[in-house]
C-alpha atoms as a PDB file:
ATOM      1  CA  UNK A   1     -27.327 -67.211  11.113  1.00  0.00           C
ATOM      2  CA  UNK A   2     -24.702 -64.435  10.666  1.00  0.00           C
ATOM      3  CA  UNK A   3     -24.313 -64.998   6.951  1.00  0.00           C
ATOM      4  CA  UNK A   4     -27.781 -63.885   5.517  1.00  0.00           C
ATOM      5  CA  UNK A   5     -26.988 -60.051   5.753  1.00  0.00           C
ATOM      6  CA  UNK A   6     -23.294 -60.664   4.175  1.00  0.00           C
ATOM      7  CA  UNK A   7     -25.012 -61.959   1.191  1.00  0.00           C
ATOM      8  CA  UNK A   8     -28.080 -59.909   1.099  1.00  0.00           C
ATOM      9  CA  UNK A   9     -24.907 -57.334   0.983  1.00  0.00           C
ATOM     10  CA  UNK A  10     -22.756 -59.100  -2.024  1.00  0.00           C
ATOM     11  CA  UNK A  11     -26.437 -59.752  -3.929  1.00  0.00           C
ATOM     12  CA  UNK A  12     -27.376 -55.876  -3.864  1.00  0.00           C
ATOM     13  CA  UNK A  13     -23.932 -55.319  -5.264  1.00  0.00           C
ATOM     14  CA  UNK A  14     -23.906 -57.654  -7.634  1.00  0.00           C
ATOM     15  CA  UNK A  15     -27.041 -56.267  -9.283  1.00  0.00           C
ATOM     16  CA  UNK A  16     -26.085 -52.880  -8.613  1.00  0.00           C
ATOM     17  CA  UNK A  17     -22.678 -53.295 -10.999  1.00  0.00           C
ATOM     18  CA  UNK A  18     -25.328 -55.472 -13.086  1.00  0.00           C
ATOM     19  CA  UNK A  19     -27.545 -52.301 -13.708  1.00  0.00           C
ATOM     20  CA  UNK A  20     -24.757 -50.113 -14.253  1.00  0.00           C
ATOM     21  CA  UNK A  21     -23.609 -52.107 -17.422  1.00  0.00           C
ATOM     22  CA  UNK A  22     -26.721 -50.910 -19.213  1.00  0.00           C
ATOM     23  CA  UNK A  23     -26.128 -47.272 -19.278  1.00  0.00           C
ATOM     24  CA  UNK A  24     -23.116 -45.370 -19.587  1.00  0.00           C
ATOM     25  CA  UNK A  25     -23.250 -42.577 -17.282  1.00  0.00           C
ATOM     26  CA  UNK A  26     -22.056 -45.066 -14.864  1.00  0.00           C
ATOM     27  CA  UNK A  27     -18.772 -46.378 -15.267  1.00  0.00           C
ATOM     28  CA  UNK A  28     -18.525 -50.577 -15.397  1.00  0.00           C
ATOM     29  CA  UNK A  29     -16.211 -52.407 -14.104  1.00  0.00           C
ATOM     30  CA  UNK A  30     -13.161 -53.354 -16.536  1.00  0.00           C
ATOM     31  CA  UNK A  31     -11.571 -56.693 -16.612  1.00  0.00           C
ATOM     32  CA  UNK A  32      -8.685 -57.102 -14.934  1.00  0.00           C
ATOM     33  CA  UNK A  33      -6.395 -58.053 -17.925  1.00  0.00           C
ATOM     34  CA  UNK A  34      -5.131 -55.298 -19.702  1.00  0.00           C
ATOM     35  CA  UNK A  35      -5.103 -56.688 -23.170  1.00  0.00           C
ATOM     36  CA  UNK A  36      -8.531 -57.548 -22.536  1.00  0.00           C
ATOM     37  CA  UNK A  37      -9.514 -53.258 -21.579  1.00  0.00           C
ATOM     38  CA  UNK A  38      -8.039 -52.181 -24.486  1.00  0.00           C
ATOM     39  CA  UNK A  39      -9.678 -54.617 -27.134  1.00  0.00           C
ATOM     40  CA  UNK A  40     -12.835 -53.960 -25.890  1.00  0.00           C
ATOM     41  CA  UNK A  41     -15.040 -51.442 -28.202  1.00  0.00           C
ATOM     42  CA  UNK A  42     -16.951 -48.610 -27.023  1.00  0.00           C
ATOM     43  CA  UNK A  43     -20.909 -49.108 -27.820  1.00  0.00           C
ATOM     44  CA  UNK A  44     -22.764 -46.678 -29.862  1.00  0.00           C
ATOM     45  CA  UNK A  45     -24.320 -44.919 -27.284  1.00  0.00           C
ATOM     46  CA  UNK A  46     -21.166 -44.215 -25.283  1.00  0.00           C
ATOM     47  CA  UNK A  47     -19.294 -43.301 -28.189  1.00  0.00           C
ATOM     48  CA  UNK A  48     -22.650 -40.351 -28.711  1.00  0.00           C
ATOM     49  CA  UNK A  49     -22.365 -39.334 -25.436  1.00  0.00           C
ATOM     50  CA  UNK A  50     -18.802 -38.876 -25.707  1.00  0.00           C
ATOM     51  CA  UNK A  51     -18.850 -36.978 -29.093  1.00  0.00           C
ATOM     52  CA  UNK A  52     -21.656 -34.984 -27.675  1.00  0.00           C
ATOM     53  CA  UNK A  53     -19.578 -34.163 -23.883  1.00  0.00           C
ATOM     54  CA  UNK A  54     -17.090 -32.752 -26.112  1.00  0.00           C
ATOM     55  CA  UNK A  55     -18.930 -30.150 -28.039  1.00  0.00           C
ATOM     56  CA  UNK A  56     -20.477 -29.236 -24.651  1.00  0.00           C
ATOM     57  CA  UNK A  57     -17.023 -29.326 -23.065  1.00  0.00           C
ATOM     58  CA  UNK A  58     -15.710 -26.903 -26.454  1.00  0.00           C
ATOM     59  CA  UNK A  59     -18.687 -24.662 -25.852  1.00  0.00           C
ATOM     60  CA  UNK A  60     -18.198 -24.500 -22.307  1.00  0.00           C
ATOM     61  CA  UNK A  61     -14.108 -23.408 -22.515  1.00  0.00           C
ATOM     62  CA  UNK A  62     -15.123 -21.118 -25.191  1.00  0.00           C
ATOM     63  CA  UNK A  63     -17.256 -19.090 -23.273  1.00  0.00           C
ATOM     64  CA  UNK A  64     -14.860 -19.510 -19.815  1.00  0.00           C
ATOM     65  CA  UNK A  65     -12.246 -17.817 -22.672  1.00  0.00           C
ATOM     66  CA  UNK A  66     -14.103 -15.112 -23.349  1.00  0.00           C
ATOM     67  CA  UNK A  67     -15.416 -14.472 -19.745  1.00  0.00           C
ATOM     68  CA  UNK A  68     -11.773 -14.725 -18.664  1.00  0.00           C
ATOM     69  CA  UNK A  69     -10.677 -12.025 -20.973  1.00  0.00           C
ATOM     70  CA  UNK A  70     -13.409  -9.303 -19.803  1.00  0.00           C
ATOM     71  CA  UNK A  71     -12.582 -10.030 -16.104  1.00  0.00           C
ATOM     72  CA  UNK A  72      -8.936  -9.400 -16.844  1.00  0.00           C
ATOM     73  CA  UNK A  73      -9.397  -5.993 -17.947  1.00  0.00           C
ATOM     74  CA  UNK A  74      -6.445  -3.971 -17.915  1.00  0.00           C
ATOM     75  CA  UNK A  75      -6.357  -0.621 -16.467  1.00  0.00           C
ATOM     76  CA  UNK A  76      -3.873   2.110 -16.349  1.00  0.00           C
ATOM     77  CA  UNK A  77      -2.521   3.658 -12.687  1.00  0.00           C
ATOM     78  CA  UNK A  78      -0.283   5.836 -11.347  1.00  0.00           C
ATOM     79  CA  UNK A  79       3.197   5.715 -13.125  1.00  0.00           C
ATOM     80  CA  UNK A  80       1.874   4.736 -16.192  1.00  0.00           C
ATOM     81  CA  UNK A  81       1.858   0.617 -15.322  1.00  0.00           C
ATOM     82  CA  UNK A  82      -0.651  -2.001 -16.256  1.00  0.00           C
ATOM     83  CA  UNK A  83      -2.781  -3.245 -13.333  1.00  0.00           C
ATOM     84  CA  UNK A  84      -5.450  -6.127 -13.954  1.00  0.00           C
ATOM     85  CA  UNK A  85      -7.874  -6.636 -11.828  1.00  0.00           C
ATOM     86  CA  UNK A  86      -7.670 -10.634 -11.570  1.00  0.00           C
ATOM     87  CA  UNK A  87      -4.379 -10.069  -9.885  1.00  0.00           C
ATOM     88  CA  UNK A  88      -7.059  -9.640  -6.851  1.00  0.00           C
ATOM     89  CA  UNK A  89     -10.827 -11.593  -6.028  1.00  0.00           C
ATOM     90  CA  UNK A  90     -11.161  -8.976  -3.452  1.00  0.00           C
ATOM     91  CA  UNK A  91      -9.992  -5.757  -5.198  1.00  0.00           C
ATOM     92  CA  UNK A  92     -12.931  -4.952  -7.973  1.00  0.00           C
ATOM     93  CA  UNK A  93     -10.222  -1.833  -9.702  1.00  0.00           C
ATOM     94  CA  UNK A  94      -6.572  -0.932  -8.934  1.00  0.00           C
ATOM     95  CA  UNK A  95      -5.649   2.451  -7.160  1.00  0.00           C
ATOM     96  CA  UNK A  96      -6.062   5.198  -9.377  1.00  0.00           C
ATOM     97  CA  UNK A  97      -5.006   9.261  -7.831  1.00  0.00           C
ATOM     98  CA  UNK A  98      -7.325  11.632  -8.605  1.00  0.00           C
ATOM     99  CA  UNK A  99      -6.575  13.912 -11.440  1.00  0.00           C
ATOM    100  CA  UNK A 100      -5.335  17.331 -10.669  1.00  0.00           C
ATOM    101  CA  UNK A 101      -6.307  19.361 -12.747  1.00  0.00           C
ATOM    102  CA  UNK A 102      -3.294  21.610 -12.661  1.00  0.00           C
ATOM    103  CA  UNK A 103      -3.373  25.223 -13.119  1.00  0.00           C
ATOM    104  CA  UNK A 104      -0.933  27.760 -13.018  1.00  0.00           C
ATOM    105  CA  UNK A 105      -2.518  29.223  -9.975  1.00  0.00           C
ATOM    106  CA  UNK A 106      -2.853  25.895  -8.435  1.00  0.00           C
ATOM    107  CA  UNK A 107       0.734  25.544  -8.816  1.00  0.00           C
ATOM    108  CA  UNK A 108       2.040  28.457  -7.554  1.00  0.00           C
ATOM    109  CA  UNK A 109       0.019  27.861  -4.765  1.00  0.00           C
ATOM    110  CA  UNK A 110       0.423  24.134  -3.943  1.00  0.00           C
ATOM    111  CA  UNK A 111       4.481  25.085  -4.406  1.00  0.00           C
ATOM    112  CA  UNK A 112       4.215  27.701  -1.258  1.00  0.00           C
ATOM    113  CA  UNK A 113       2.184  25.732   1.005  1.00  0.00           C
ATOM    114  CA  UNK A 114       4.753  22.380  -0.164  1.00  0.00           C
ATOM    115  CA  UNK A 115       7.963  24.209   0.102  1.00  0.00           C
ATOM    116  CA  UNK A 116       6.958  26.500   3.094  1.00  0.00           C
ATOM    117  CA  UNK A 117       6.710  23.319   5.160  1.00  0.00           C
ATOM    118  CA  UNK A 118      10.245  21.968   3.835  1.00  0.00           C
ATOM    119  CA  UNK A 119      11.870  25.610   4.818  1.00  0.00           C
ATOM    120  CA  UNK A 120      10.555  25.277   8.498  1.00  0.00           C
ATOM    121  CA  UNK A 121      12.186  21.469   8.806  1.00  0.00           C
ATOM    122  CA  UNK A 122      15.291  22.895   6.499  1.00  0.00           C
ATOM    123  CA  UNK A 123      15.747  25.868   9.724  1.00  0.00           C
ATOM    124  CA  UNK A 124      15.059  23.304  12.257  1.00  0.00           C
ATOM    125  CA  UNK A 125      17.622  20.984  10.989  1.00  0.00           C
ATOM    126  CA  UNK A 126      20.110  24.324  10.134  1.00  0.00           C
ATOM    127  CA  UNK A 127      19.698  24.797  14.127  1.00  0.00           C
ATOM    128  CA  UNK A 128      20.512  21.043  15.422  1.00  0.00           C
ATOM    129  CA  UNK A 129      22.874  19.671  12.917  1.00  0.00           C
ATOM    130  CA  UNK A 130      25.762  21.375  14.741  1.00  0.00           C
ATOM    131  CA  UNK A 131      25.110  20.173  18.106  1.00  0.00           C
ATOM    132  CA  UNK A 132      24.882  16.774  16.471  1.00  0.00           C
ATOM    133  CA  UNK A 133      28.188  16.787  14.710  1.00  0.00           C
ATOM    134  CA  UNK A 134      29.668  18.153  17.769  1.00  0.00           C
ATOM    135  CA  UNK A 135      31.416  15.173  19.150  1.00  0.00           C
ATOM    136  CA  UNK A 136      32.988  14.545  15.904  1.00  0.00           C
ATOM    137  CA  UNK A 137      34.662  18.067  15.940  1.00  0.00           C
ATOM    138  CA  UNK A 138      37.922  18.730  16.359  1.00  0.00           C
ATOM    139  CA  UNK A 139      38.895  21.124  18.723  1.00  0.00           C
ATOM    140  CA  UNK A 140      40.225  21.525  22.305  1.00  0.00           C
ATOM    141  CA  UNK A 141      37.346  20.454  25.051  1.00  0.00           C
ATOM    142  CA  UNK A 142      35.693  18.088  22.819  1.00  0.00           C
ATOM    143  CA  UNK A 143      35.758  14.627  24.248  1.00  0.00           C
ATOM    144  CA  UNK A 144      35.136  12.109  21.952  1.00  0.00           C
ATOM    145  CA  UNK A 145      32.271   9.235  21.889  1.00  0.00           C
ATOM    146  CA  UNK A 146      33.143   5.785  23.229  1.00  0.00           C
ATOM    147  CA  UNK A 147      32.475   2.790  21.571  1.00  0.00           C
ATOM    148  CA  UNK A 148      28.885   2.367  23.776  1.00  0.00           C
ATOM    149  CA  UNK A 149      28.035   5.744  23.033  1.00  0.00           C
ATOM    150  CA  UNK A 150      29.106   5.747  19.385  1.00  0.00           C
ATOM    151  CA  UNK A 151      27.249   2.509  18.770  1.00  0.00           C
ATOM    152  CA  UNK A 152      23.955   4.456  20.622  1.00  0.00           C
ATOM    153  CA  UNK A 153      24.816   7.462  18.263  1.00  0.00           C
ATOM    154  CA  UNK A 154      24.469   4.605  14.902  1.00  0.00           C
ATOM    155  CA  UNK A 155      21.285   2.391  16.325  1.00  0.00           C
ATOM    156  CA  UNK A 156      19.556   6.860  17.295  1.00  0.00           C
ATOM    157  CA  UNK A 157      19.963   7.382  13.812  1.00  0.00           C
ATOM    158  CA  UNK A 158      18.962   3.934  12.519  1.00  0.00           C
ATOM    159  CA  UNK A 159      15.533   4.260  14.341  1.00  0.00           C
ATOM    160  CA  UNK A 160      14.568   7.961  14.043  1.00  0.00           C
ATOM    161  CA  UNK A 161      15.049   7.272  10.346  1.00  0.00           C
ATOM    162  CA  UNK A 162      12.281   4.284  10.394  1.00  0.00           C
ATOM    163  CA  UNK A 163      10.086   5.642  13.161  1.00  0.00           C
ATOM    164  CA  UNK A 164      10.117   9.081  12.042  1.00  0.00           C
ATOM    165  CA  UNK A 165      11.309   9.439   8.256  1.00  0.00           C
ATOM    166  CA  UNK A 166       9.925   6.248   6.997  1.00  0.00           C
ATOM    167  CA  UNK A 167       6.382   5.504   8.814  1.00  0.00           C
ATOM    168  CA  UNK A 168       6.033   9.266   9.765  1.00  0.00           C
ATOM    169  CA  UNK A 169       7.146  11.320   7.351  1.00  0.00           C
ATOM    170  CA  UNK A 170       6.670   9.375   3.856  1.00  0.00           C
ATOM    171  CA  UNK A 171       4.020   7.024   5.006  1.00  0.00           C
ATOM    172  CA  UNK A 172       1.631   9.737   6.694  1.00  0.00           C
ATOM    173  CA  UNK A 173       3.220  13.527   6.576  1.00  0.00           C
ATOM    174  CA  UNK A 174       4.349  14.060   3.271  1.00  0.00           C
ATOM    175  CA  UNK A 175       1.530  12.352   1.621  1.00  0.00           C
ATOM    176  CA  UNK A 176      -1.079  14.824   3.847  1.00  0.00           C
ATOM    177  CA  UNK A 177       1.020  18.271   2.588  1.00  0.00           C
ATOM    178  CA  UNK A 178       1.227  17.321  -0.989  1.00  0.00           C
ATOM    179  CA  UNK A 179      -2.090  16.423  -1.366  1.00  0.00           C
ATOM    180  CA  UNK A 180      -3.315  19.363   0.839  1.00  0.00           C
ATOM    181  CA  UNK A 181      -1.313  21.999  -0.936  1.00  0.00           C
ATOM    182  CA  UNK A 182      -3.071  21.169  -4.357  1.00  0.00           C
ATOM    183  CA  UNK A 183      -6.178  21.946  -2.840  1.00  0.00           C
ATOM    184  CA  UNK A 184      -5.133  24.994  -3.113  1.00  0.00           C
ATOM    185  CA  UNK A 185      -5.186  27.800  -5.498  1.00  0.00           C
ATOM    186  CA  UNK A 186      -6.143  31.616  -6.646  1.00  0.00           C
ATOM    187  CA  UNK A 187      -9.725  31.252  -5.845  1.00  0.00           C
ATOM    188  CA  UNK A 188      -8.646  29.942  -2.042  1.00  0.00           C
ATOM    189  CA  UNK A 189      -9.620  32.383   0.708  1.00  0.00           C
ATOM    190  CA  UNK A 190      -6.992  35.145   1.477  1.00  0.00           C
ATOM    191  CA  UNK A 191      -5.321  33.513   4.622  1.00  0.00           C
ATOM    192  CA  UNK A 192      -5.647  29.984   3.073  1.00  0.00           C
ATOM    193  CA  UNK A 193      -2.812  31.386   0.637  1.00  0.00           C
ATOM    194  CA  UNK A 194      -0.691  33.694   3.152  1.00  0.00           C
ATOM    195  CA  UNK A 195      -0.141  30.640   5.561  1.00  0.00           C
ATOM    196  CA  UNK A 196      -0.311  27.381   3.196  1.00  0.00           C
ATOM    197  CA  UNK A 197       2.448  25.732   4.930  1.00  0.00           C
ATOM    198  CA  UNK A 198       0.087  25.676   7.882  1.00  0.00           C
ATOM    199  CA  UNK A 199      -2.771  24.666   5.690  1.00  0.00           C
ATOM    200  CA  UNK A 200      -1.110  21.590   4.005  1.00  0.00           C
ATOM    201  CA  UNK A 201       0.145  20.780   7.736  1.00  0.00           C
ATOM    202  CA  UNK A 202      -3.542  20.746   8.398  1.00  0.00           C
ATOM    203  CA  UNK A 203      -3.212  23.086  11.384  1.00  0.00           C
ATOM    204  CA  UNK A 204      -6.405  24.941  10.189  1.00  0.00           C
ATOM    205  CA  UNK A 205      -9.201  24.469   7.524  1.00  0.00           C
ATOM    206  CA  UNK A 206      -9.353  20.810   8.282  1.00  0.00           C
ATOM    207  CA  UNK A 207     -11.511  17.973   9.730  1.00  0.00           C
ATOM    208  CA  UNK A 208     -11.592  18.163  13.484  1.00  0.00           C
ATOM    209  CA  UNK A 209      -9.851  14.842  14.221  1.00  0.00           C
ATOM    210  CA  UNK A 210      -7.240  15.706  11.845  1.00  0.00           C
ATOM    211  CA  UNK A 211      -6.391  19.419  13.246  1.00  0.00           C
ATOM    212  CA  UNK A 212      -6.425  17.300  16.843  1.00  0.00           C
ATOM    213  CA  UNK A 213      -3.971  15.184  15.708  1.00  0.00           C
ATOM    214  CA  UNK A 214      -1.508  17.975  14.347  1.00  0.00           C
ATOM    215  CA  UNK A 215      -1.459  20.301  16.817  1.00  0.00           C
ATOM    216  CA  UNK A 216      -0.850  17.589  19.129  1.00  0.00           C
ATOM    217  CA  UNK A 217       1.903  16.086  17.293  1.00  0.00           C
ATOM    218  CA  UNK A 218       3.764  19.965  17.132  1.00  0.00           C
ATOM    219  CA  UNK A 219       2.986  20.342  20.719  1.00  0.00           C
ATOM    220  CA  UNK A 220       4.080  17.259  21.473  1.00  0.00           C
ATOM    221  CA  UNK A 221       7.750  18.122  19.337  1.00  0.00           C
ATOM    222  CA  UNK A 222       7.561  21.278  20.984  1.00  0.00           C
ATOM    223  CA  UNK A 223       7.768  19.632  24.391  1.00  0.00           C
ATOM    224  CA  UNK A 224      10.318  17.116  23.220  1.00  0.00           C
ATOM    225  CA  UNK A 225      13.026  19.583  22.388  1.00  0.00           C
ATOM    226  CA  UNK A 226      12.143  21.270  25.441  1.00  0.00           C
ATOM    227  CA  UNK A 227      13.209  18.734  27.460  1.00  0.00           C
ATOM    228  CA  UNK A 228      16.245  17.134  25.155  1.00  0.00           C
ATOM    229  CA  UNK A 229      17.993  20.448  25.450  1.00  0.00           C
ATOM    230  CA  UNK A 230      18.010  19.259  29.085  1.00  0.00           C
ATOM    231  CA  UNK A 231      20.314  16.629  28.281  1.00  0.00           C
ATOM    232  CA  UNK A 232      24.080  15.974  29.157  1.00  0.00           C
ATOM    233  CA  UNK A 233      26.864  16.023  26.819  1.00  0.00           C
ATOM    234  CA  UNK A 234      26.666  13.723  24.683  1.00  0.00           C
ATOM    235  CA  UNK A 235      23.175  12.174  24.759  1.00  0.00           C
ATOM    236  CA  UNK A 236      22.029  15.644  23.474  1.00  0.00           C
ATOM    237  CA  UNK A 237      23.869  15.357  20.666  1.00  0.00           C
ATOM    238  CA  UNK A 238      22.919  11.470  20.234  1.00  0.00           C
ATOM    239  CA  UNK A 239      19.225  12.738  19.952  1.00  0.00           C
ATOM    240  CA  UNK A 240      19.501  15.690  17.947  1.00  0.00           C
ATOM    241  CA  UNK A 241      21.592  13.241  15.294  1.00  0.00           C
ATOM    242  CA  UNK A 242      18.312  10.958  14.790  1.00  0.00           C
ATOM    243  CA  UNK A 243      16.267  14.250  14.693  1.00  0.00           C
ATOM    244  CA  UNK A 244      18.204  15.630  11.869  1.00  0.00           C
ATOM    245  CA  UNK A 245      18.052  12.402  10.032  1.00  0.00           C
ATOM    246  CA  UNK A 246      14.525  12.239  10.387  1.00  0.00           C
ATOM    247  CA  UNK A 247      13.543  15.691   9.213  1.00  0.00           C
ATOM    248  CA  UNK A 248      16.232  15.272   6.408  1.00  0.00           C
ATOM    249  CA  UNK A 249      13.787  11.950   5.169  1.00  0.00           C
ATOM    250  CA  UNK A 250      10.803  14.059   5.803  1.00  0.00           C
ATOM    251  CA  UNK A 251      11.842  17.194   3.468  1.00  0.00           C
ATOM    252  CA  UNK A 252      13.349  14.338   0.649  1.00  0.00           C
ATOM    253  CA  UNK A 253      10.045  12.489   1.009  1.00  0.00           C
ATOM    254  CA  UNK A 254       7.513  16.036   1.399  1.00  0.00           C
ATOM    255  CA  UNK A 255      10.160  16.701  -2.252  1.00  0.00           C
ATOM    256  CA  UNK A 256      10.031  13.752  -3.903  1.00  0.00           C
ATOM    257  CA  UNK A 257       6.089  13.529  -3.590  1.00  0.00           C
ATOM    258  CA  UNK A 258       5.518  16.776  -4.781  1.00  0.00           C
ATOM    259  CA  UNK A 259       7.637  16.415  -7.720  1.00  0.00           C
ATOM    260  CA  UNK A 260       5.360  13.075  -8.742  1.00  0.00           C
ATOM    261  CA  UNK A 261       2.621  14.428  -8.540  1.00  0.00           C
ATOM    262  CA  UNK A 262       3.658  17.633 -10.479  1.00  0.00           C
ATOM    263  CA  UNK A 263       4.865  15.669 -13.227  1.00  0.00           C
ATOM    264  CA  UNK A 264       2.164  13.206 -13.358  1.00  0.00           C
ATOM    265  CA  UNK A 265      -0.476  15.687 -12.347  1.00  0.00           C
ATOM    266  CA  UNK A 266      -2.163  12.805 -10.197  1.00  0.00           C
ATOM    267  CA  UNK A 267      -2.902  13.206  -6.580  1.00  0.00           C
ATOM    268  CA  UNK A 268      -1.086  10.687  -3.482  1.00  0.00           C
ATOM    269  CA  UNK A 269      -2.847   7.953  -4.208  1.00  0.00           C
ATOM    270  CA  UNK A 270      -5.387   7.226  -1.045  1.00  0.00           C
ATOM    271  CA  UNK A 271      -4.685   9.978   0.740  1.00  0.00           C
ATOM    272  CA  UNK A 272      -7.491  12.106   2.095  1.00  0.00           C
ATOM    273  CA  UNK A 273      -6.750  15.893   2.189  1.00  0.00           C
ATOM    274  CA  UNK A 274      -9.095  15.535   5.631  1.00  0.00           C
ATOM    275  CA  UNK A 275     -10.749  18.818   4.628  1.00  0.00           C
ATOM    276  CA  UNK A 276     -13.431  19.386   6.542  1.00  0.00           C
ATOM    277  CA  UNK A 277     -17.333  19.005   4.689  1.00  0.00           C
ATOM    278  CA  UNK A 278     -19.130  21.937   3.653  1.00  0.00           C
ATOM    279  CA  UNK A 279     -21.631  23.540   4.727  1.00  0.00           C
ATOM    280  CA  UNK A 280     -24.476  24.045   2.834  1.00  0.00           C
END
């Protein structure tokens, strides 16, 4: 009673592999012998299919060759390397800084408001770098660091150079100055020009979230020095080291950035100058 559906089964699939001999868009089985697969000839009609999958597959690779090569355009950014664009699926162009168009009044004036900013960290770090050598002077009075604090003095520097140089300074800072100050240029506004450092600091003349954030960052430092110079011998000193190492990266990085884009006359590449929108 149980074997009439196991050979209604075996019968369908019997004529199923029977039906599939006749055409050759199915695949029949082979014999099991391998002399016997590879003496058997291909019929006509399989060997016309095949002749005719292989112009379709030619045709097909041709045009995948040629598609190929006009996605992977090749386009020019900052530095003068090759980007191409199939590097990314989600990225439809590479980076590319916004031309400059430098003038000799826009460099005069982009070189104040850039340099200004570097003189202000350059007296800053003229006033602590003493205080921060201090334990390493010798002289009567001066009591040197012990291995706890000297190891403190090593890991202050270490992290006011990644926290503050690094992500603050070159990632975020400089970029801001440099491409602020080349906003900048003869037909700027009188005040604009006499107090560019404080313009590329975007202290003034600037979107409101952005002058928010950078008078509350110098108020902020303000406070922080404040309260440092509060400090015993020789944790002062231990803090004023990773402040000097961290404005020296800043001015090297506000330097270096200015330089590039002098020479290359291309803008910090996705950096927003935060100016605020006109007003029509």
């Amino acid at each position: 009673m149980h074997s009439s559906p196991s050979f209604a089964l075996i019968g369908a699939a019997l004529l199923s592999n029977l039906a599939s001999g006749f055409s050759c868009n199915a695949q029949a089985p082979l014999p099991s012998s391998a002399f016997l697969r590879n003496s058997l000839p291909p019929s006509a009609s399989c060997r016309k299919n095949s002749h005719n999958n292989k112009e379709i597959f030619h045709q097909r690779t041709t045009q995948d060759i040629f598609a190929s090569s006009a996605h992977n355009s090749r386009v020019m950014i900052r530095g003068g390397s090759v980007g191409n664009t199939a590097l990314s699926a989600t990225s439809d162009a590479a980076p590319v800084g916004e031309d400059l168009n430098l003038t000799a009044g826009k460099v005069l004036a982009s070189l104040w408001g850039a340099s200004g900013v570097v003189y202000i960290l350059a007296k800053a770090i003229k006033r602590v770098l003493p205080i921060a050598l201090e334990p390493f002077a010798k002289g009567e009075g001066v009591v040197p660091l012990t291995q706890f604090q000297l190891a403190a003095y090593v890991i202050t520097c270490l992290w006011f150079a990644y926290v503050e140089g690094y992500k603050g300074f070159q990632l975020k800072f400089a970029p801001l100055v440099v491409s602020r100050s080349f906003t900048l240029g003869f037909s700027s506004p009188i005040h604009h020009l006499l107090l560019a450092p404080l313009y590329s600091m975007g202290l003034f003349h600037a979107t409101k979230k952005r002058m928010i954030i950078s008078w509350s960052v110098s108020t902020g430092v303000a406070l922080i020095v404040a309260a440092v110079k509060q400090l015993p011998y020789p944790w002062r000193n231990i803090v004023d080291a990773g402040v000097v190492v961290g404005l020296s990266w800043g001015s090297i990085s506000i330097l270096g950035g200015y330089i590039i884009s002098l020479a290359t006359g291309i803008a910090p590449i996705d950096v927003d100058p935060a100016l605020p929108e006109k007003k029509e």
